[in-house]
Protein backbone atom coordinates (compact mmCIF):
# COMPACT_ATOMS: atom_id res chain seq x y z
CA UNK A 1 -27.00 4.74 68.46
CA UNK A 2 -26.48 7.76 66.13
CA UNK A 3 -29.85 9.66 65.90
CA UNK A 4 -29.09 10.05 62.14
CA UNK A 5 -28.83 6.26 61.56
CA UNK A 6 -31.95 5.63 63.68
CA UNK A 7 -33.86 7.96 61.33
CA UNK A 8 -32.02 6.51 58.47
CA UNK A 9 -32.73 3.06 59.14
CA UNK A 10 -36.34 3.56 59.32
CA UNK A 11 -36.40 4.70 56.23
CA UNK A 12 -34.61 2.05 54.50
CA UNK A 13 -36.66 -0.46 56.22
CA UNK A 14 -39.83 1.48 54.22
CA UNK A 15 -38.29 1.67 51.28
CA UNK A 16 -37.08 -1.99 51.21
CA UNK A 17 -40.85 -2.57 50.83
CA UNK A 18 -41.42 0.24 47.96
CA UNK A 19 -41.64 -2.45 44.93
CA UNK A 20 -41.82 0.38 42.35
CA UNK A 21 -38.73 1.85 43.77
CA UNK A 22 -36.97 -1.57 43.83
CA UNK A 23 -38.01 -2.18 40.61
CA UNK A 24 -36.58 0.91 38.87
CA UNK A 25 -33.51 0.83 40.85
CA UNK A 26 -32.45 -2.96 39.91
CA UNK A 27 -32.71 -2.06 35.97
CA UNK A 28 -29.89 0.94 36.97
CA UNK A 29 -26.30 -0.11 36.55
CA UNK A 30 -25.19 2.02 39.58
CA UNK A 31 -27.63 0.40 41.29
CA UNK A 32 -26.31 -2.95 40.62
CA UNK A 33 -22.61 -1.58 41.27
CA UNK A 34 -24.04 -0.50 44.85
CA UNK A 35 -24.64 -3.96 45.94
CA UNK A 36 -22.12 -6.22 44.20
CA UNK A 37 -20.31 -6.52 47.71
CA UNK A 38 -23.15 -8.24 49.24
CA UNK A 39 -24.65 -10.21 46.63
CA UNK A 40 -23.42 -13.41 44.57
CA UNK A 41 -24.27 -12.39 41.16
CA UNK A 42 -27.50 -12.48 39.18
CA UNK A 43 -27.55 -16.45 38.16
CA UNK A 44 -27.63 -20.05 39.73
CA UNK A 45 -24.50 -20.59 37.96
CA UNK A 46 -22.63 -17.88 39.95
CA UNK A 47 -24.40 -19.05 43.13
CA UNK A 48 -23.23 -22.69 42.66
CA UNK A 49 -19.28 -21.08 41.80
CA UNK A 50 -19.54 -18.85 44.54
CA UNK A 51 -20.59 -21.69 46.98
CA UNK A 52 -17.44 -23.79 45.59
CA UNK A 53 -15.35 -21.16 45.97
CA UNK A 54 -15.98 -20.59 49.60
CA UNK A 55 -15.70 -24.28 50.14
CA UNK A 56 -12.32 -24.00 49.13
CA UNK A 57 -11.77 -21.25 51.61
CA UNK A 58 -13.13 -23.68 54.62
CA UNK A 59 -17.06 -22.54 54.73
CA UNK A 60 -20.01 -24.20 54.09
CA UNK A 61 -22.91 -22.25 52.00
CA UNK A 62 -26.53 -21.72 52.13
CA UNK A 63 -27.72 -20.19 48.85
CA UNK A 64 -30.93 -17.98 48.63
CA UNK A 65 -32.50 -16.84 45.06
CA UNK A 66 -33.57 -13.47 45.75
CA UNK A 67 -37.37 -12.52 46.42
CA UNK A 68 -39.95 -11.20 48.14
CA UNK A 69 -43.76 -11.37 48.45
CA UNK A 70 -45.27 -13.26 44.95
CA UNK A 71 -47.78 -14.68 43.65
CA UNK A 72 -48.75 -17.03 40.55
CA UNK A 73 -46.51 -17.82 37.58
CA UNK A 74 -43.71 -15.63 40.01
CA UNK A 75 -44.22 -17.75 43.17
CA UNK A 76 -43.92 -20.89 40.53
CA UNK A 77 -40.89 -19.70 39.31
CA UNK A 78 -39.28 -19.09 42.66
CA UNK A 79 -39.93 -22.49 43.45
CA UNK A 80 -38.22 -24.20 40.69
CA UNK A 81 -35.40 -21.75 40.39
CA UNK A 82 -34.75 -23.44 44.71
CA UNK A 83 -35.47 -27.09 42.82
CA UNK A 84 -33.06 -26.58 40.14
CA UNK A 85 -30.43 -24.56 43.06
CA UNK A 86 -30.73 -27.99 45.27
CA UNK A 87 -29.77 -30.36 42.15
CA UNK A 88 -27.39 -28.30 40.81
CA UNK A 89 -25.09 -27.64 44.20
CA UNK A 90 -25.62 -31.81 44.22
CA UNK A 91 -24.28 -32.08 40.87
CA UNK A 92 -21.21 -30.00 41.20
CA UNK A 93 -20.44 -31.77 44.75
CA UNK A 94 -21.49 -29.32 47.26
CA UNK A 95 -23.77 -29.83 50.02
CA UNK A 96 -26.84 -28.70 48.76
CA UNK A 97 -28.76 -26.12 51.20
CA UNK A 98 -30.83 -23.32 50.05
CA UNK A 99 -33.26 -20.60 52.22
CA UNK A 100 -36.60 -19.23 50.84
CA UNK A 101 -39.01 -17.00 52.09
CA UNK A 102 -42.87 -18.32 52.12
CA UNK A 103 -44.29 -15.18 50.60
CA UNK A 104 -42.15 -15.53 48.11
CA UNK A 105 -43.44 -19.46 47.23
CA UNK A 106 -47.53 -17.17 47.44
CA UNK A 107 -48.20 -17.50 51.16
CA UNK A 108 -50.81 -14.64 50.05
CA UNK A 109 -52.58 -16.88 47.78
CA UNK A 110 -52.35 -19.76 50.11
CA UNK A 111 -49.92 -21.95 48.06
CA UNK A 112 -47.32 -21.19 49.65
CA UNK A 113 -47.27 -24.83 51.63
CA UNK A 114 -47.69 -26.98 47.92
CA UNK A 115 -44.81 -25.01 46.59
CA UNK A 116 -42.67 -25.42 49.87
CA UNK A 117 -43.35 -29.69 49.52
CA UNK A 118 -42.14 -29.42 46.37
CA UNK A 119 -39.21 -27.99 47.09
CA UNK A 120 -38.55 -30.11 50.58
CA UNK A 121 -39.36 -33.57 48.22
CA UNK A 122 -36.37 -32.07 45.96
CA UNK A 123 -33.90 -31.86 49.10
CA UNK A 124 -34.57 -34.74 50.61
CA UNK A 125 -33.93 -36.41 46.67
CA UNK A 126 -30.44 -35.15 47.38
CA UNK A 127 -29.64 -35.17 50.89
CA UNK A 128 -30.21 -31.62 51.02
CA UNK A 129 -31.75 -29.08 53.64
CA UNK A 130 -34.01 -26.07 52.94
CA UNK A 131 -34.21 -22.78 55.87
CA UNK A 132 -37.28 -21.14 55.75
CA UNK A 133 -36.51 -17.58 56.27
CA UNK A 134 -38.56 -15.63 59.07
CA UNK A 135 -40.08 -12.12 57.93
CA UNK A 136 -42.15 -9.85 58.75
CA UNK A 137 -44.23 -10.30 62.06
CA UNK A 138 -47.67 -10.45 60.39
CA UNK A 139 -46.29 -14.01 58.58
CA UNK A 140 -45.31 -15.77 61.50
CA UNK A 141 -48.02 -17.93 62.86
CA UNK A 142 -48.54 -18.99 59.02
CA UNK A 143 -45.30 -19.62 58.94
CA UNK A 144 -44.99 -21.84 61.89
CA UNK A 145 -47.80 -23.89 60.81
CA UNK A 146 -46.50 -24.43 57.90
CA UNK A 147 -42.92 -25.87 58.64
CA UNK A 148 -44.12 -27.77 61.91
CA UNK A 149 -46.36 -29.74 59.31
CA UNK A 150 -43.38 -30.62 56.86
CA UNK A 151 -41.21 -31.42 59.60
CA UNK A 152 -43.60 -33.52 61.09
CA UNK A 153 -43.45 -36.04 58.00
CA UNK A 154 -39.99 -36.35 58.32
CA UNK A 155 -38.91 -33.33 55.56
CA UNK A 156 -35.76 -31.43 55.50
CA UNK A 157 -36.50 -28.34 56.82
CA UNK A 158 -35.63 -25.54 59.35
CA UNK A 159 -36.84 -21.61 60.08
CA UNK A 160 -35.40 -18.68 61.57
CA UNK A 161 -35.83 -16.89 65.17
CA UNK A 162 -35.67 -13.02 65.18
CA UNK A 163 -34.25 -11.51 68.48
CA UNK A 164 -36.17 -8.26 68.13
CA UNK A 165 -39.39 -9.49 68.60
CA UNK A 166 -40.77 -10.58 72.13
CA UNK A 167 -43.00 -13.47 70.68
CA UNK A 168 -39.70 -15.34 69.83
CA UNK A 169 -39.59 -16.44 73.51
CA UNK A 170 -42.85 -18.79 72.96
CA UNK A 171 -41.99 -19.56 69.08
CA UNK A 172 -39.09 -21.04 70.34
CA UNK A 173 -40.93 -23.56 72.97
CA UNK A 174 -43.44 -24.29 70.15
CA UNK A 175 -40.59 -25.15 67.55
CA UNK A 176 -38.09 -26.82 69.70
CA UNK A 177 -41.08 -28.80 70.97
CA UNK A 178 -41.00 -29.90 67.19
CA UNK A 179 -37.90 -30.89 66.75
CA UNK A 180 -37.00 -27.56 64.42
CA UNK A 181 -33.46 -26.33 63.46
CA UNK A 182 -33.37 -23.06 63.98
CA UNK A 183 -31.23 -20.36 63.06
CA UNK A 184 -31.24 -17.48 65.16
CA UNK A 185 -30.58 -13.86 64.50
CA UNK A 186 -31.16 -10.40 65.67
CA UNK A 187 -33.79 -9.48 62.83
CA UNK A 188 -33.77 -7.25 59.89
CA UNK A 189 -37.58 -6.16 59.80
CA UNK A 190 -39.47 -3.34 61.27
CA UNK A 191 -40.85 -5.76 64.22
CA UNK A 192 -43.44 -3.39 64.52
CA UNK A 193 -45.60 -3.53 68.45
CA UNK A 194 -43.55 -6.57 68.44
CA UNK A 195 -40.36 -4.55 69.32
CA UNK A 196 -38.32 -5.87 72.16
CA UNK A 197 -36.47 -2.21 72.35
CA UNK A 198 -33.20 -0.60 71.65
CA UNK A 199 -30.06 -2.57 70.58
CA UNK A 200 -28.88 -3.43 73.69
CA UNK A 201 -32.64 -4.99 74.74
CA UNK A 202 -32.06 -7.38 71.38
CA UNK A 203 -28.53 -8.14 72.20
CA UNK A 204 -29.71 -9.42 75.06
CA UNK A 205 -32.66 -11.16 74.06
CA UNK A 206 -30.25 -12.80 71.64
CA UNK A 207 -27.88 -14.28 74.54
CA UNK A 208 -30.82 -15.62 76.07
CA UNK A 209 -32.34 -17.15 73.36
CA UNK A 210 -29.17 -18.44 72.12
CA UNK A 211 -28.42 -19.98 75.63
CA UNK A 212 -32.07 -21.73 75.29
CA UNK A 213 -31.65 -22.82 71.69
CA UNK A 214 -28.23 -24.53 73.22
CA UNK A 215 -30.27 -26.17 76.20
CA UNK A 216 -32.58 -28.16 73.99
CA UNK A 217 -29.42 -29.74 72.29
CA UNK A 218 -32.00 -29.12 68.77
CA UNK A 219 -29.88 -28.28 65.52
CA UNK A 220 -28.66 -24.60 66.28
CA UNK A 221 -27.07 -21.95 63.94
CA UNK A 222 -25.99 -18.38 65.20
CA UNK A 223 -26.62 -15.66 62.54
CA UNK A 224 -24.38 -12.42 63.87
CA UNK A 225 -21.20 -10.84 63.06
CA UNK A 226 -21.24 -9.76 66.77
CA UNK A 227 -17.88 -11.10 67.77
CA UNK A 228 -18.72 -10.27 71.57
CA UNK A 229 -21.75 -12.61 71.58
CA UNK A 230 -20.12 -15.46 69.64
CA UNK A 231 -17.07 -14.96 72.30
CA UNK A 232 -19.40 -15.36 74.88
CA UNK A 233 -21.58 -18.25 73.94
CA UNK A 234 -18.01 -19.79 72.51
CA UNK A 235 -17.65 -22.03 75.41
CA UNK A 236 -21.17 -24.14 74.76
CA UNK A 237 -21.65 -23.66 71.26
CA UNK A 238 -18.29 -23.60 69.00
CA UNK A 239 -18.61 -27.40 67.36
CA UNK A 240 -22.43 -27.87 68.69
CA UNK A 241 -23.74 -24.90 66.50
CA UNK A 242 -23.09 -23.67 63.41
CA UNK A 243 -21.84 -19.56 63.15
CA UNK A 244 -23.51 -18.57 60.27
CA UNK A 245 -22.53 -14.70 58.56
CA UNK A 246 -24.03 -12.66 55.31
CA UNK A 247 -22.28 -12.85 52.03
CA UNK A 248 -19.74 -9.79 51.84
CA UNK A 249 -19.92 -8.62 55.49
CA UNK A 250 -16.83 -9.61 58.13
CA UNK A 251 -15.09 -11.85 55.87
CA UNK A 252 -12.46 -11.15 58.77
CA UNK A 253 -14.85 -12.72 61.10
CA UNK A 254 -15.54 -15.32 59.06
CA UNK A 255 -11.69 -16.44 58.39
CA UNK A 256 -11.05 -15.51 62.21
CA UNK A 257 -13.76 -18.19 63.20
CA UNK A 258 -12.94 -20.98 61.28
CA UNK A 259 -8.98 -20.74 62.51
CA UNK A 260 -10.43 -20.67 65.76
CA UNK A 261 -12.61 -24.28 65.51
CA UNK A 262 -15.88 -22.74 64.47
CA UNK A 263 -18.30 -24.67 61.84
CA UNK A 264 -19.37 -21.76 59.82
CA UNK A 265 -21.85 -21.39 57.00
CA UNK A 266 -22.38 -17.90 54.47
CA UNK A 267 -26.30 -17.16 53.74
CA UNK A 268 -25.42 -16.54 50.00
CA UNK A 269 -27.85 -14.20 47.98
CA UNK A 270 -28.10 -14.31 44.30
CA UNK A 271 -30.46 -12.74 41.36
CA UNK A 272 -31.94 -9.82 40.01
CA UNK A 273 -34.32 -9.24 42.91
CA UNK A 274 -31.90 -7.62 45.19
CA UNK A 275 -33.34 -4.27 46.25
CA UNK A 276 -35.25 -5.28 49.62
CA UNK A 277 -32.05 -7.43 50.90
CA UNK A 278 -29.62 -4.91 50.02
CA UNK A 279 -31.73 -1.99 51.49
CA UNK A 280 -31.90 -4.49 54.98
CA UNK A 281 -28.30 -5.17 55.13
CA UNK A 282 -27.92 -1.02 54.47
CA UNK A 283 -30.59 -0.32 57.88
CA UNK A 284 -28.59 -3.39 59.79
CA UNK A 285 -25.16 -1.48 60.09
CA UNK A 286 -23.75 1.76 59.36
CA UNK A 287 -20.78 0.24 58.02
CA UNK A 288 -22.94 -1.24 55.04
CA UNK A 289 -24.62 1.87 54.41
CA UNK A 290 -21.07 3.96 54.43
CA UNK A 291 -19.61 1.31 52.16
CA UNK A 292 -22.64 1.41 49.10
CA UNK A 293 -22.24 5.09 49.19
CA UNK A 294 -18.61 4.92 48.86
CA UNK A 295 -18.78 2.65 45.52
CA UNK A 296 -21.06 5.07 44.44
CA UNK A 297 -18.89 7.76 44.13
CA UNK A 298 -16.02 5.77 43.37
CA UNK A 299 -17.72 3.42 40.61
């Protein structure tokens, strides 16, 4: 890797978790312009037309309201905008399947569980299926707890592995051993002492764990636009697991895999809280980070 990018993706990863950065940044209209490629519009409405609109195109959707780490009458909020997201993908005929993030729903204030019933009540109301999104390394054991119990009552839910991090290799006995969809990916945060090394350490902590995750025959989704890993776990997983790729990056891929026989699915961001995604997608590939400073200069 580029010594440049390695520096400059440590500091987006810090800065993804500056909130009075973020917050000044998201009021700017270049800022918005920066990110438009990667992120669905500010509304449910858009989400919902977006998620149609890829339907037409042959992919399923998973929509995500933009958010990070809340707490109160902001956690409450978060929670019934994913409510009103389930019922209103229902309404307009879409599958409906949203991802949250438990610090988001006040995993600080210890609510976070309440708020994620709620919303798992809501799916299973209309057939629907909520993803838990995995973050930083400090909210994983929390985390874990928390969607073993739902799924232990029978509630529609699922988390995310991360590649990068060693402790993956024992989170994913624990949550197979529960019956857990999982989505896997290589991990956008800082994974901290958790670190299972340089790129090609999490590539292939990814194959392994991928080639696991396939073993135990438990719902599976693949979230890379790594073309040379999906070719080579092709043979076991194309029409057992999902291939699952981020609104506005490889829509190539993503038209490439469905000719080819692949079920795949688009983790669709929308809202005003964009700044910590967009500033992850930027530290995940150069090719992100080249293309939001292109629009910048040409607007």
């Amino acid at each position: 890797m580029n010594p440049l990018f390695s520096l400059s993706r440590a500091v987006l990863l810090r800065a993804s978790r500056a909130d009075a950065l973020g917050s000044l940044v998201q009021r700017t209209e270049w800022g918005r312009r920066s990110v438009r490629r990667f992120v669905a519009g500010d509304t449910i409405d858009a989400a919902v037309a977006a998620a149609a609109e890829m339907r037409a195109r042959g992919f399923l959707a998973t929509l995500d309201r933009l958010g990070e780490a809340s707490t109160g009458a902001r956690a409450d909020a978060y929670a019934a905008d994913a409510i009103t997201l389930l019922r209103a993908q229902s309404a307009a005929g879409l599958e409906p399947n949203v991802s949250v993030k438990l610090t988001a729903l006040g995993l600080a204030e210890g609510r976070a569980a309440a708020r994620l019933d709620d919303i798992l009540v809501a799916a299973r109301d209309v057939q629907g299926f909520v993803r838990v999104d995995a973050e930083h390394p400090e909210s994983l054991d929390a985390l874990h707890d928390i969607v073993i119990a739902a799924r232990g009552v029978g509630l529609p839910v699922g988390t995310v592995l991360q590649a990068n991090m060693r402790r993956s290799e024992s989170d994913l006995d624990r949550l197979a051993a529960a019956g857990m969809p999982l989505r896997l990916v290589k991990g956008a945060y800082d994974p901290k002492s958790e670190g299972v090394g340089d790129n090609a350490a999490v590539d292939a902590a990814y194959r392994a764990l991928a080639e696991r995750l396939l073993a135990a025959k438990i719902p599976t989704a693949l979230g890379t636009h790594d073309d040379s890993i999906l070719a080579a776990l092709a043979p076991s997983a194309k029409g057992v697991a999902e291939a699952q790729l981020l609104f506005g990056v490889r829509s190539d891929l993503a038209s490439r895999l469905v000719a080819d026989g692949w079920r795949v699915r688009i983790y669709t961001p929308y809202g005003r809280d964009w700044w910590p995604y967009a500033l992850r997608r930027m530290a995940e590939r150069p090719a992100n980070l080249r293309f939001v400073l292109r629009s910048l200069v040409e607007g």
